[in-house]
C-alpha atoms as a PDB file:
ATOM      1  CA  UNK A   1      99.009 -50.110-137.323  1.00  0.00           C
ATOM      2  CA  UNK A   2     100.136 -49.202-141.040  1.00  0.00           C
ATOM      3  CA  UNK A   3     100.686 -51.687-143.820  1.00  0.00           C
ATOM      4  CA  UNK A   4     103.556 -51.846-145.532  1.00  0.00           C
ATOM      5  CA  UNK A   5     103.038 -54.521-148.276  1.00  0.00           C
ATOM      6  CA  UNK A   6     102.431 -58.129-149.045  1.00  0.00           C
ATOM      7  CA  UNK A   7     104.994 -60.629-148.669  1.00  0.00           C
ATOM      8  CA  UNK A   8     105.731 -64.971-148.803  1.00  0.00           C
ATOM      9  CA  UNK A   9     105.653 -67.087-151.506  1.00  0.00           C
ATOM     10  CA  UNK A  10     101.756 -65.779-152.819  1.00  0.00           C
ATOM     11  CA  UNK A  11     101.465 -63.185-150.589  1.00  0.00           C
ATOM     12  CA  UNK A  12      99.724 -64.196-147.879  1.00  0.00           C
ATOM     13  CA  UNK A  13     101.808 -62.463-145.301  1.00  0.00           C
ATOM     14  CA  UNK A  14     101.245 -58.775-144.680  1.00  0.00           C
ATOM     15  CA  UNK A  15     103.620 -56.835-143.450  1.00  0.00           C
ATOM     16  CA  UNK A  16     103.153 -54.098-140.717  1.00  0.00           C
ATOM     17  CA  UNK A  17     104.222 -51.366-139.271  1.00  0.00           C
ATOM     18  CA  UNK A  18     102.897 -51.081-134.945  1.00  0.00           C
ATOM     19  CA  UNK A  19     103.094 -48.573-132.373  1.00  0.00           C
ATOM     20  CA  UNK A  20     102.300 -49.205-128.869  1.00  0.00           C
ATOM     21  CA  UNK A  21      99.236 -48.309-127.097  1.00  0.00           C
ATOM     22  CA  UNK A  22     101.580 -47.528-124.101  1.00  0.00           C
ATOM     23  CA  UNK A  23     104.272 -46.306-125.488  1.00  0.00           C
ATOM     24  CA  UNK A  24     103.347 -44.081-128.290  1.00  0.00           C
ATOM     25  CA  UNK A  25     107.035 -43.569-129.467  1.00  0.00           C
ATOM     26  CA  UNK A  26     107.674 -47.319-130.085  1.00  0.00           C
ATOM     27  CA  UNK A  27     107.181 -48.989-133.675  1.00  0.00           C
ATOM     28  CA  UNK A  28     108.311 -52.164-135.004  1.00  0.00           C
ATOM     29  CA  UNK A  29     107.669 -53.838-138.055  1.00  0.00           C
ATOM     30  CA  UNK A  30     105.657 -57.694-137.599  1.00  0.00           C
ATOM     31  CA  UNK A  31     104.364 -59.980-140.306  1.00  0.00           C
ATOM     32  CA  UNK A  32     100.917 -60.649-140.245  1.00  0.00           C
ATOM     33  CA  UNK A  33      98.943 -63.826-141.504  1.00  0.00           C
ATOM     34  CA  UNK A  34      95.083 -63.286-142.093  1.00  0.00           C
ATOM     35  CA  UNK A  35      93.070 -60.171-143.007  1.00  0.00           C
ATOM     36  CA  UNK A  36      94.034 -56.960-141.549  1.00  0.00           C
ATOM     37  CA  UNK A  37      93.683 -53.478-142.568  1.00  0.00           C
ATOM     38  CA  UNK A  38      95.107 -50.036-140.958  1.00  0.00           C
ATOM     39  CA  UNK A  39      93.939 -49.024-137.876  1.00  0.00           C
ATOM     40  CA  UNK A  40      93.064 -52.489-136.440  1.00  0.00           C
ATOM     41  CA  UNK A  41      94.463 -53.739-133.232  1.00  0.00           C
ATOM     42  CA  UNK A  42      96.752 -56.764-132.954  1.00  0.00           C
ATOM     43  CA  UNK A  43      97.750 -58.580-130.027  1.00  0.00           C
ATOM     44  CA  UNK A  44     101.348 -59.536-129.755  1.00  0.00           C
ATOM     45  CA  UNK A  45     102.684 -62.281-127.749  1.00  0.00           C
ATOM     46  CA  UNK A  46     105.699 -61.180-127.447  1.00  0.00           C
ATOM     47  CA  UNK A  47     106.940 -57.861-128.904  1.00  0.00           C
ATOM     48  CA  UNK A  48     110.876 -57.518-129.203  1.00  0.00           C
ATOM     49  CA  UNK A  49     111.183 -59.834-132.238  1.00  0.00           C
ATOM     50  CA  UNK A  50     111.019 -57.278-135.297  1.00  0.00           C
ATOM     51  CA  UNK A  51     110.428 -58.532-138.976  1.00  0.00           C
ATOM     52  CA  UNK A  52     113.131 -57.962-141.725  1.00  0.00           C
ATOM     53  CA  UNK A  53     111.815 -55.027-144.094  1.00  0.00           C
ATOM     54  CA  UNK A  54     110.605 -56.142-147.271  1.00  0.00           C
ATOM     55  CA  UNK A  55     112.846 -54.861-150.373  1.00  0.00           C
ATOM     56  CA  UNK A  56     111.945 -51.978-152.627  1.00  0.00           C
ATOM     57  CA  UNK A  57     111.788 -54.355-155.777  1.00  0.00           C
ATOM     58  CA  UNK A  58     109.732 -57.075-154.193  1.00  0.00           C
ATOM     59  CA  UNK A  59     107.528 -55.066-152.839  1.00  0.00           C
ATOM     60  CA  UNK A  60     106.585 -53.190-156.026  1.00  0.00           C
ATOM     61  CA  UNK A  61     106.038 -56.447-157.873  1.00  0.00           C
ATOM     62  CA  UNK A  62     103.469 -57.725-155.328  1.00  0.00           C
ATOM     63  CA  UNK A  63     101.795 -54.962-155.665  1.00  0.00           C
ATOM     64  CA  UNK A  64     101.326 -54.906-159.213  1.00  0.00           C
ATOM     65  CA  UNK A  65     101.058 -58.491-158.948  1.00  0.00           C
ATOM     66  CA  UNK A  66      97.905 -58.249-156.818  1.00  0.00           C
ATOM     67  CA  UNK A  67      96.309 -55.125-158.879  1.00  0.00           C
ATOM     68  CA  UNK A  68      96.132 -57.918-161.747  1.00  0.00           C
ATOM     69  CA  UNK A  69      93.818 -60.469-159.718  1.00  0.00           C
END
């Protein structure tokens, strides 16, 4: 798993990147709610639903945004 960025209304959504333990060639992008960090292991309940990516602007301004706290 790789984060991508922060997202919602305060940015309590994180966005994700995910490969598949069985299918190493497989990513899709989920949002996540709750603390998570690279490398951890999620379990999906269903994995063909794929998150919109967050924009370039959006994401740069929630991550200044959350430098500042």
């Amino acid at each position: 798993m790789k984060v991508i960025g922060r997202t919602g209304s305060r940015g309590q959504v994180t966005q994700v990147r995910v490969k598949f333990l069985d299918d190493q060639n497989r990513q899709i992008m989920r949002n996540v709610k709750g603390p998570v960090r690279e490398g951890d292991i999620l379990t999906l309940m269903e994995s063909e639903r794929e998150a919109r990516r967050l924009r370039r602007k959006t994401q740069r301004l929630l991550a200044v945004s959350t430098r500042c706290r």
